[in-house]
C-alpha atoms as a PDB file:
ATOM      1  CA  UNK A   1      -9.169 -27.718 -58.654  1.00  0.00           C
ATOM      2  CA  UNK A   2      -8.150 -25.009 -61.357  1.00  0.00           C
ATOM      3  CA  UNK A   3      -8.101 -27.531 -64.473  1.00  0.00           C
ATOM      4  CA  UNK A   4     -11.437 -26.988 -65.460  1.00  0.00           C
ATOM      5  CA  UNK A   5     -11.050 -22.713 -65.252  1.00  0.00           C
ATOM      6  CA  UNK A   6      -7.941 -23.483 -66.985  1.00  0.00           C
ATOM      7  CA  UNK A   7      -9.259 -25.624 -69.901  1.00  0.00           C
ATOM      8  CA  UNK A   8     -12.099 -23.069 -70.314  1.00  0.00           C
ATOM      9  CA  UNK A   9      -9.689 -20.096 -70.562  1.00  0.00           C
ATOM     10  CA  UNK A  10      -6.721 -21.695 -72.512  1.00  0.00           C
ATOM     11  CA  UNK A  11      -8.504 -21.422 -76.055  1.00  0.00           C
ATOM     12  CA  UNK A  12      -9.402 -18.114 -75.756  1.00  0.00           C
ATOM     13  CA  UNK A  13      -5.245 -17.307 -75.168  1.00  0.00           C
ATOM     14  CA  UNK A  14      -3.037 -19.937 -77.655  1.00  0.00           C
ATOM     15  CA  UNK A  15      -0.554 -17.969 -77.199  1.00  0.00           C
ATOM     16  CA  UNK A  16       0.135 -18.044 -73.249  1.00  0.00           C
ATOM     17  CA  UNK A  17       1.028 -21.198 -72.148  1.00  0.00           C
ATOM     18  CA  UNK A  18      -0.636 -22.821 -69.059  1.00  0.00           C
ATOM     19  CA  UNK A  19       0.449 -25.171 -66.501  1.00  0.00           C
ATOM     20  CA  UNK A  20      -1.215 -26.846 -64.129  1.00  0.00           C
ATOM     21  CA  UNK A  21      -0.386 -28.381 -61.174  1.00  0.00           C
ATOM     22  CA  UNK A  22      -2.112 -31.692 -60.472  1.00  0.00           C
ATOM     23  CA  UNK A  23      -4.025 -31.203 -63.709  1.00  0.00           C
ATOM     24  CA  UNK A  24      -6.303 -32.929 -65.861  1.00  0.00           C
ATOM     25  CA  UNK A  25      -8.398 -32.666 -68.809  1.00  0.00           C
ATOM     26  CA  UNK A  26     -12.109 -33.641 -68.066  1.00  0.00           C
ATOM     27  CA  UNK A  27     -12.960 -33.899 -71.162  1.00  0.00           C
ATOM     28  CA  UNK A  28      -9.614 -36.461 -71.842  1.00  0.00           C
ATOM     29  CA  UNK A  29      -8.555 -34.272 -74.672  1.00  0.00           C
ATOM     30  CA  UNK A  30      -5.709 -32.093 -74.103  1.00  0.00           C
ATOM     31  CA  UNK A  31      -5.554 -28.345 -75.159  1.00  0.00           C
ATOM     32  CA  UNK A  32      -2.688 -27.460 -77.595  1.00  0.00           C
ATOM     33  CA  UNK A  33      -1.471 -24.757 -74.950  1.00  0.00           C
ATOM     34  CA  UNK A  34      -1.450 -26.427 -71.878  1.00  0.00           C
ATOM     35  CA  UNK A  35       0.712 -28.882 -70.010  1.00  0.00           C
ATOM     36  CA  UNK A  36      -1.016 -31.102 -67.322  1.00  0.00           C
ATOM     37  CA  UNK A  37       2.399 -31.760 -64.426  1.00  0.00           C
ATOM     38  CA  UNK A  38       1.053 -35.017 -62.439  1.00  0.00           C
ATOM     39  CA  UNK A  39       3.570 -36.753 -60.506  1.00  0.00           C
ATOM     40  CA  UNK A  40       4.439 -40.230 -59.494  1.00  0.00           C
ATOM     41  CA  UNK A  41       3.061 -40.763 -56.289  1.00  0.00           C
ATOM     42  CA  UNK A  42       3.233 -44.342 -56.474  1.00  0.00           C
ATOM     43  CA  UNK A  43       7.142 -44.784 -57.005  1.00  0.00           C
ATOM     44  CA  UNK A  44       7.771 -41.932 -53.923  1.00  0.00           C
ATOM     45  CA  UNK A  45       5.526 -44.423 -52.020  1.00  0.00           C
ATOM     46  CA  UNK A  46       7.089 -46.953 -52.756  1.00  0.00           C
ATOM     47  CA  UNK A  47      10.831 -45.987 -51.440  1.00  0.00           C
ATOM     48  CA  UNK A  48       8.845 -44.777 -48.016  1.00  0.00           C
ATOM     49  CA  UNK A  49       7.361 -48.023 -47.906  1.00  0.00           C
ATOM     50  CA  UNK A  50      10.553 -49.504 -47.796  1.00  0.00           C
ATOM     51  CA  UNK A  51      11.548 -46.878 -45.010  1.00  0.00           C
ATOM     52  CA  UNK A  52       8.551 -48.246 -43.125  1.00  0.00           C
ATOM     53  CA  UNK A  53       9.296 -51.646 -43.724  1.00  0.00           C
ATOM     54  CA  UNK A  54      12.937 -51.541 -42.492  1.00  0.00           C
ATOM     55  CA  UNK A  55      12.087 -49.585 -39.374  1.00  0.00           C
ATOM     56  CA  UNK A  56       9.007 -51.337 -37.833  1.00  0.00           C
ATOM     57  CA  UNK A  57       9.775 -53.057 -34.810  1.00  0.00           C
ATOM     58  CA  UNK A  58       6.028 -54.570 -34.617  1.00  0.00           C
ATOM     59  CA  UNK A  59       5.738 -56.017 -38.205  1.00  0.00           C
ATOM     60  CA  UNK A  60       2.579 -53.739 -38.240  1.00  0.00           C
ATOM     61  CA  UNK A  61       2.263 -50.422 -40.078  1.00  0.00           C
ATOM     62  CA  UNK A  62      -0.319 -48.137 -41.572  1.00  0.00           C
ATOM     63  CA  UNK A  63      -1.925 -45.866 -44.073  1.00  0.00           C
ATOM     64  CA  UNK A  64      -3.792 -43.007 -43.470  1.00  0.00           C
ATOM     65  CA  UNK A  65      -5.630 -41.740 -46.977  1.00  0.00           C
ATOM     66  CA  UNK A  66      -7.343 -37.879 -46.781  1.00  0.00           C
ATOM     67  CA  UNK A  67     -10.091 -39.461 -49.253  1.00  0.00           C
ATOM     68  CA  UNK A  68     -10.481 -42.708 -50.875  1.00  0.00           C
ATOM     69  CA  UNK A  69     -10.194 -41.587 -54.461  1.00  0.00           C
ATOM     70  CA  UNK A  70      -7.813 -42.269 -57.452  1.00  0.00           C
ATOM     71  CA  UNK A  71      -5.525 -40.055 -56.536  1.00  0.00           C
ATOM     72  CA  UNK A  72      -4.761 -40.931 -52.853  1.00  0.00           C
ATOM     73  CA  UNK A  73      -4.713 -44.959 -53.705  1.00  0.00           C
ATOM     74  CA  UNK A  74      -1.540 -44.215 -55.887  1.00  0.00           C
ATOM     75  CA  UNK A  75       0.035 -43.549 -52.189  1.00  0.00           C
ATOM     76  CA  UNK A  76      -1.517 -46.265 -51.291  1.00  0.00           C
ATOM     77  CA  UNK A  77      -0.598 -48.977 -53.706  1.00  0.00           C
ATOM     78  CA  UNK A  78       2.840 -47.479 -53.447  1.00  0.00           C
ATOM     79  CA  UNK A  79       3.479 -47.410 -49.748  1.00  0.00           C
ATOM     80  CA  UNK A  80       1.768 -51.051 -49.206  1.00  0.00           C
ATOM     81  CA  UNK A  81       4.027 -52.330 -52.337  1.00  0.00           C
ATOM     82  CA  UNK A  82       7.123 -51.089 -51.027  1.00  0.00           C
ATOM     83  CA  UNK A  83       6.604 -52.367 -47.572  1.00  0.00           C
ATOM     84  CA  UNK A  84       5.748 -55.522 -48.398  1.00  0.00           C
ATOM     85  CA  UNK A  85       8.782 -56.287 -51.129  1.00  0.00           C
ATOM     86  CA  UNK A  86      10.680 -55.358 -48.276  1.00  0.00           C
ATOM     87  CA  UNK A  87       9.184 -57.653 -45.564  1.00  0.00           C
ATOM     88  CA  UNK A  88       6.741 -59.501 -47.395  1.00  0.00           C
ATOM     89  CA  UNK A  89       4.811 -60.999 -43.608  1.00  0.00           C
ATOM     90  CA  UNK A  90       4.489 -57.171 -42.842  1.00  0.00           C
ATOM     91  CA  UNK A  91       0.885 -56.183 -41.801  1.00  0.00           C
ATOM     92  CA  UNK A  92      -0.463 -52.834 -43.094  1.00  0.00           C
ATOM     93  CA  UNK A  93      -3.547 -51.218 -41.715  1.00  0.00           C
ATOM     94  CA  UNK A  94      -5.228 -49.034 -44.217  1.00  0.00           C
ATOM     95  CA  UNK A  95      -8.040 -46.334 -42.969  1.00  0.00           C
ATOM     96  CA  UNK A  96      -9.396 -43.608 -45.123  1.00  0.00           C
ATOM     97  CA  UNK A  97     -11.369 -40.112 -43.140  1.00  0.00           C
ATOM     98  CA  UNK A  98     -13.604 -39.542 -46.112  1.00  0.00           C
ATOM     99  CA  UNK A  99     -14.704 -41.576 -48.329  1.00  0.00           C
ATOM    100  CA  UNK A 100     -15.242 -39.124 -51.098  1.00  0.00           C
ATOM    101  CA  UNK A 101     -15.985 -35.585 -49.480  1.00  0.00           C
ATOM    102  CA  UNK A 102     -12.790 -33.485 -49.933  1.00  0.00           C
ATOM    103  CA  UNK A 103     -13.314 -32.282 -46.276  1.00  0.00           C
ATOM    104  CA  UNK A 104     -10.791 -35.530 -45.472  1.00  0.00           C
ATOM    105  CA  UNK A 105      -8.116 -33.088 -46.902  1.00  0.00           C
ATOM    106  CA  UNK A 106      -9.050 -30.740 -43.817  1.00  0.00           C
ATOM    107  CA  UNK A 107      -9.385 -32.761 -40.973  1.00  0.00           C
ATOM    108  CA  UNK A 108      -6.756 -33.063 -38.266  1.00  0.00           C
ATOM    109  CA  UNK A 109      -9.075 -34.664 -35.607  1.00  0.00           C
ATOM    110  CA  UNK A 110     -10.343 -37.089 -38.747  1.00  0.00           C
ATOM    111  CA  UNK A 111      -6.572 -37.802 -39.055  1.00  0.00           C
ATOM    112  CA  UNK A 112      -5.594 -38.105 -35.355  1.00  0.00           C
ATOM    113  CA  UNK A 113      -8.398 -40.818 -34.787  1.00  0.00           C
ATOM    114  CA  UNK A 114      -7.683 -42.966 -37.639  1.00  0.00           C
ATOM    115  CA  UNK A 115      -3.810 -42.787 -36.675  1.00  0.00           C
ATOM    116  CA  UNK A 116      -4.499 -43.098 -33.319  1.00  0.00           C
ATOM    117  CA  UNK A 117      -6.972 -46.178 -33.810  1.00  0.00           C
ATOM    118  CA  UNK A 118      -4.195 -47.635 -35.893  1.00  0.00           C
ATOM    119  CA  UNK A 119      -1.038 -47.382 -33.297  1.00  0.00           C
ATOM    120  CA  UNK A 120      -3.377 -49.188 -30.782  1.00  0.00           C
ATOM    121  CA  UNK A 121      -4.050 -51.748 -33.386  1.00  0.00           C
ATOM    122  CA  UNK A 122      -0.468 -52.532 -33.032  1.00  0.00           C
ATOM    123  CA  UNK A 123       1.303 -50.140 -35.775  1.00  0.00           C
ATOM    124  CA  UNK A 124       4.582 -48.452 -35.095  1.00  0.00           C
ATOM    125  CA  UNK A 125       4.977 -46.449 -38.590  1.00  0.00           C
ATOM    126  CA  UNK A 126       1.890 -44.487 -39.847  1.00  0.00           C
ATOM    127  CA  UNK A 127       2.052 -42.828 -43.564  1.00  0.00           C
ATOM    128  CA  UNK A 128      -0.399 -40.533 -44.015  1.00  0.00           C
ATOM    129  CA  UNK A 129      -1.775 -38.821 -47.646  1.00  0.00           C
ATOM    130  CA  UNK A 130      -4.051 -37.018 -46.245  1.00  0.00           C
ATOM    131  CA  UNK A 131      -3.512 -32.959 -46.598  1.00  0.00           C
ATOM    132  CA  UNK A 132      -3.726 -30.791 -43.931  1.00  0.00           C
ATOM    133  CA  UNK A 133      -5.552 -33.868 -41.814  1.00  0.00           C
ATOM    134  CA  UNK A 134      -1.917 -34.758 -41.550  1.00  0.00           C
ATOM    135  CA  UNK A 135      -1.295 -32.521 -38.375  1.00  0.00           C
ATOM    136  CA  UNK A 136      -3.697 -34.758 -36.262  1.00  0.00           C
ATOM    137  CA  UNK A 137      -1.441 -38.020 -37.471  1.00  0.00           C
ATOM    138  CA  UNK A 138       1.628 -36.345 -35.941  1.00  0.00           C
ATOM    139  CA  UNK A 139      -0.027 -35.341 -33.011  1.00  0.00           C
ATOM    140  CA  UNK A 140      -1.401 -39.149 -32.419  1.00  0.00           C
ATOM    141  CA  UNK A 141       2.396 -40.084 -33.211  1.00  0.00           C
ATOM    142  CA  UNK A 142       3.851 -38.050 -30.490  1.00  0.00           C
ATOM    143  CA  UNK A 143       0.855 -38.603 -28.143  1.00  0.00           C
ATOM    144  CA  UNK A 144       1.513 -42.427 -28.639  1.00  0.00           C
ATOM    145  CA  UNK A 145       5.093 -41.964 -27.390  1.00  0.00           C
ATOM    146  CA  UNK A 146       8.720 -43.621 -27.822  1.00  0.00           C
ATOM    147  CA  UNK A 147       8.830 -45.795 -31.806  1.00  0.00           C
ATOM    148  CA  UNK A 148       6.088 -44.255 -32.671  1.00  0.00           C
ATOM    149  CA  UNK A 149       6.657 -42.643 -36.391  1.00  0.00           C
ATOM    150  CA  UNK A 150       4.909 -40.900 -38.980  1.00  0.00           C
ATOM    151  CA  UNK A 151       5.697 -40.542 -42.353  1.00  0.00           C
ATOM    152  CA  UNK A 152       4.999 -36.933 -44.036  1.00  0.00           C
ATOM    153  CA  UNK A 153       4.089 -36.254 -47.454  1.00  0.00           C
ATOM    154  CA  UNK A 154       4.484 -33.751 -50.715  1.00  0.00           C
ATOM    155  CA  UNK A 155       6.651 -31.876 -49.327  1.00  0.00           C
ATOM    156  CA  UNK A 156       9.321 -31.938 -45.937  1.00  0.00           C
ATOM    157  CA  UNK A 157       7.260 -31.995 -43.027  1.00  0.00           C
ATOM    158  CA  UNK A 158       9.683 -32.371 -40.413  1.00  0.00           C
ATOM    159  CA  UNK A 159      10.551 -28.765 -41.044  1.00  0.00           C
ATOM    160  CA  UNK A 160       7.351 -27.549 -40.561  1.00  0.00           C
ATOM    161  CA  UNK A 161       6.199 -29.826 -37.430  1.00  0.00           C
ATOM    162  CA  UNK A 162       5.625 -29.132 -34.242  1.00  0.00           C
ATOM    163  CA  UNK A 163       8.306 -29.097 -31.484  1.00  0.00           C
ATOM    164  CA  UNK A 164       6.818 -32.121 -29.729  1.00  0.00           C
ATOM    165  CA  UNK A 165       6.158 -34.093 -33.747  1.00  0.00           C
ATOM    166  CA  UNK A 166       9.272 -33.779 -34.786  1.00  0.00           C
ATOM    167  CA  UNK A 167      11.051 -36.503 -33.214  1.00  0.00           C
ATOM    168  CA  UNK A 168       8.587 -38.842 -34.368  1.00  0.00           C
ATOM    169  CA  UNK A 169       8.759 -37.717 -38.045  1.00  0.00           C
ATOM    170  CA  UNK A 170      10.511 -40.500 -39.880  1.00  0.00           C
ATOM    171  CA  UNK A 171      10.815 -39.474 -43.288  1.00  0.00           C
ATOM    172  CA  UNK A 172       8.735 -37.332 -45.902  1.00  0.00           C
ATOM    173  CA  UNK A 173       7.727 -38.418 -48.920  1.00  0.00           C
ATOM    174  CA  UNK A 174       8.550 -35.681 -51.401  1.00  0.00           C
ATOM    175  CA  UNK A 175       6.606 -34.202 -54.459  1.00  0.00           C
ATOM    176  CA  UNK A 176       8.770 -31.960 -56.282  1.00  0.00           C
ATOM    177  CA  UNK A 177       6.435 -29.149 -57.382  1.00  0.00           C
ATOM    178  CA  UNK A 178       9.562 -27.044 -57.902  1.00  0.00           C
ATOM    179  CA  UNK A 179      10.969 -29.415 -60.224  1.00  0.00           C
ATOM    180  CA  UNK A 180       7.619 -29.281 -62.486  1.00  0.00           C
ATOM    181  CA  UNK A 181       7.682 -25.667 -62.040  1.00  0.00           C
ATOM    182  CA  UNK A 182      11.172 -24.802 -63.102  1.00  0.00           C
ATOM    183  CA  UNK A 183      10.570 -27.158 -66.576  1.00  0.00           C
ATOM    184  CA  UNK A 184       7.383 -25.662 -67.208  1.00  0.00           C
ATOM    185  CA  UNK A 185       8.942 -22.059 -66.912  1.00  0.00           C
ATOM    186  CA  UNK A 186      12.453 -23.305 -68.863  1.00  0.00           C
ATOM    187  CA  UNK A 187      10.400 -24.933 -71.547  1.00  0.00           C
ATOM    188  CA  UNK A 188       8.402 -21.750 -72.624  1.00  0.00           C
ATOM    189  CA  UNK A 189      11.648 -19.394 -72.178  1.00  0.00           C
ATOM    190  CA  UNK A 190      13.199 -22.222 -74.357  1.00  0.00           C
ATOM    191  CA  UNK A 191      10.269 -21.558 -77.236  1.00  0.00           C
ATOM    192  CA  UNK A 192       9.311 -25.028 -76.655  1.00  0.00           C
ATOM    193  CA  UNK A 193       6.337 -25.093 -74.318  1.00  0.00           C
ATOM    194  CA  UNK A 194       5.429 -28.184 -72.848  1.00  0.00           C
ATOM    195  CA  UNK A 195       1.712 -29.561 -73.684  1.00  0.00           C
ATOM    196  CA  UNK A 196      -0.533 -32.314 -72.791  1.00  0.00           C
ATOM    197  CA  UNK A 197       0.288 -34.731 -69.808  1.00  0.00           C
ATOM    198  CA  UNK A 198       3.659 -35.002 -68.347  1.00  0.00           C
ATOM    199  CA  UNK A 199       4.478 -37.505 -65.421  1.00  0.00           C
ATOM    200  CA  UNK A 200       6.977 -36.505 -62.884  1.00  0.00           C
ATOM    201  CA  UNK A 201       8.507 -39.656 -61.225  1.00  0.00           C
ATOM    202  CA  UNK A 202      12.052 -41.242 -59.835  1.00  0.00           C
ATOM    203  CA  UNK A 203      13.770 -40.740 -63.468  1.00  0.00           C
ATOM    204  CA  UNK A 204      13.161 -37.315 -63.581  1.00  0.00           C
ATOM    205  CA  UNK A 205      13.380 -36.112 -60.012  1.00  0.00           C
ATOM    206  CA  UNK A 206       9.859 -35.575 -59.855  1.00  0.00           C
ATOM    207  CA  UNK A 207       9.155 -37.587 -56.276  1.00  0.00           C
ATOM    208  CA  UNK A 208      11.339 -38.664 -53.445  1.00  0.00           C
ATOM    209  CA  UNK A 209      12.193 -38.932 -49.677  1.00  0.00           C
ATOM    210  CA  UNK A 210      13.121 -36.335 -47.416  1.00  0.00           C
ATOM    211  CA  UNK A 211      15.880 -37.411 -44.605  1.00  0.00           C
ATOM    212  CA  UNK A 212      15.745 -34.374 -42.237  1.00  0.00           C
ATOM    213  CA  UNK A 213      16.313 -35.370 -38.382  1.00  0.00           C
ATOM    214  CA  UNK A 214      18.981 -38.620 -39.627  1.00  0.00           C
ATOM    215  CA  UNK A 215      16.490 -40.610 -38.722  1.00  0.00           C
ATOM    216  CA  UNK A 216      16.695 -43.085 -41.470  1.00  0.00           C
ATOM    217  CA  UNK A 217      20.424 -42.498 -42.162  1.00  0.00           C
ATOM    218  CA  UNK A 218      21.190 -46.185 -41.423  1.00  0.00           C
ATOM    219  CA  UNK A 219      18.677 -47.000 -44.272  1.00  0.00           C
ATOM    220  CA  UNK A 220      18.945 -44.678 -46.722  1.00  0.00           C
ATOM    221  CA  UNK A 221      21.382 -46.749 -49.105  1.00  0.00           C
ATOM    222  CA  UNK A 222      18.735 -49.214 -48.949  1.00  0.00           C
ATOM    223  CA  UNK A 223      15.770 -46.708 -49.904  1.00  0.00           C
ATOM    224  CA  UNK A 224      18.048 -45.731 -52.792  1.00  0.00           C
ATOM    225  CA  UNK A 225      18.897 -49.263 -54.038  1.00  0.00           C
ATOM    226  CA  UNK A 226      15.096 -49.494 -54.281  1.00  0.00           C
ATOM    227  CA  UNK A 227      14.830 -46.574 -56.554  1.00  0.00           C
ATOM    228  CA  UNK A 228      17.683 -47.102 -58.460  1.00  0.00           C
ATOM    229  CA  UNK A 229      15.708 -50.316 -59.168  1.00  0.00           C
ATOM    230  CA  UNK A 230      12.175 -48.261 -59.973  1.00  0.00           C
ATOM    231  CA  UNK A 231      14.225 -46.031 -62.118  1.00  0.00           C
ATOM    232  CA  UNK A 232      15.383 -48.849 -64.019  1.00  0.00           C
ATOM    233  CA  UNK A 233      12.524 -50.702 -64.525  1.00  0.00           C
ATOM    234  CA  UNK A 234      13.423 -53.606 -62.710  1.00  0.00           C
ATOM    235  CA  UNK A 235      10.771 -52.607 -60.098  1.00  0.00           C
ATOM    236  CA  UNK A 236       7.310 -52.197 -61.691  1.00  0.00           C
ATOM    237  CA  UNK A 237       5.475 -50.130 -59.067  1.00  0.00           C
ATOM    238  CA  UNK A 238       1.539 -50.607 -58.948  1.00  0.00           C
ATOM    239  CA  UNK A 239      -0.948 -47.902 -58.894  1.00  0.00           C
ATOM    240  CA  UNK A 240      -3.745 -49.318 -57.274  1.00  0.00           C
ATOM    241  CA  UNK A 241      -3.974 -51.230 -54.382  1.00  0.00           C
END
């Protein structure tokens, strides 16, 4: 949302550096003074695809995207990928709240019903990339009772759920903002700035899985084989679906 102030701004200052979260250059051409942080969505996905895979007890799961842009079918691509190199008959439901109005970000009764809709269809695990919308797919977790989970994302959600959400809070799938953060600060206090586009994934810490609750404790050297796999190339993880 702020690339576009910063990109008009960031000429008129070359000597302040700029970072941006998320960022992008509309225009595809970078400015000298800024550094675009985008992260890996797809590989963090991935390793809670696996998670999903490995704890279904219906061979059924699902996806629950905030909107269906770019963006949100890296989690996508990821999640389904992962899932299905780990149980390749596994069924994955896939429902989007918006199609392309950023409201789906903001919509926990949008959320609910689509992750609702999908643990009737039959799916034990739902992953949702959907914002804030994301509180209505733990609520339709814990309202759909015993083995029913939902997978968080960005950032730990189990320690933010509610009382009655938590137990149904698998895993998290973890964007490390504060990893981006700390090498954009580091590299300017350094006198080497970084610029242009720089991809946080598995290799640099940049995405992950959270394992608050021990729910997947009797997985996670599983989870980590798989990444330890992504990290060295052996596992090519898609971007689209």
């Amino acid at each position: 949302a702020y690339s576009d102030a910063v990109n008009a701004v960031a000429p008129n200052y070359p000597d302040i550096s700029f970072g941006v979260i998320d960022g992008f250059d509309p225009d595809k051409t970078a400015n000298a003074n800024v550094a675009y942080l985008g992260f890996a969505e797809n590989e963090g996905s991935y390793l809670v695809g696996v998670a999903a895979a490995l704890k279904t007890k219906t061979g059924t799961i699902g996806f629950v995207g905030g909107v269906h842009n770019d963006l949100i079918k890296k989690f996508e691509a990821g999640y389904v990928a992962g899932a299905k190199a780990t149980k390749p008959d596994i069924k994955v439901q896939v429902k989007y709240i918006e199609e392309s109005d950023l409201s789906g970000f903001g919509d926990p009764a949008g959320g609910k019903d689509a992750a609702t809709a999908e643990y009737d269809a039959g799916a034990d695990v739902v992953y949702h990339a959907s914002g804030a919308s994301g509180s209505g797919v733990f609520e339709a977790a814990a309202d759909a009772g015993t083995g029913k989970w939902a997978i968080g994302v960005d950032s730990d959600q189990y320690l933010t759920a509610s009382a009655s959400a938590k137990p149904h809070i698998l895993t998290s799938m973890l964007k490390r903002v504060d990893v981006a953060t700390f090498d954009m600060i580091k590299s300017v206090a350094d006198g080497s700035p970084l610029t242009s586009y720089q991809t946080y994934d598995l290799k640099k810490d940049g995405v992950g899985y959270a394992t608050s609750g021990g729910f997947i404790d009797d997985i996670k050297s599983k989870i980590d084989e798989a990444a330890t796999k992504i990290k060295s190339g052996e596992i090519k993880v898609p971007t689209t679906p």
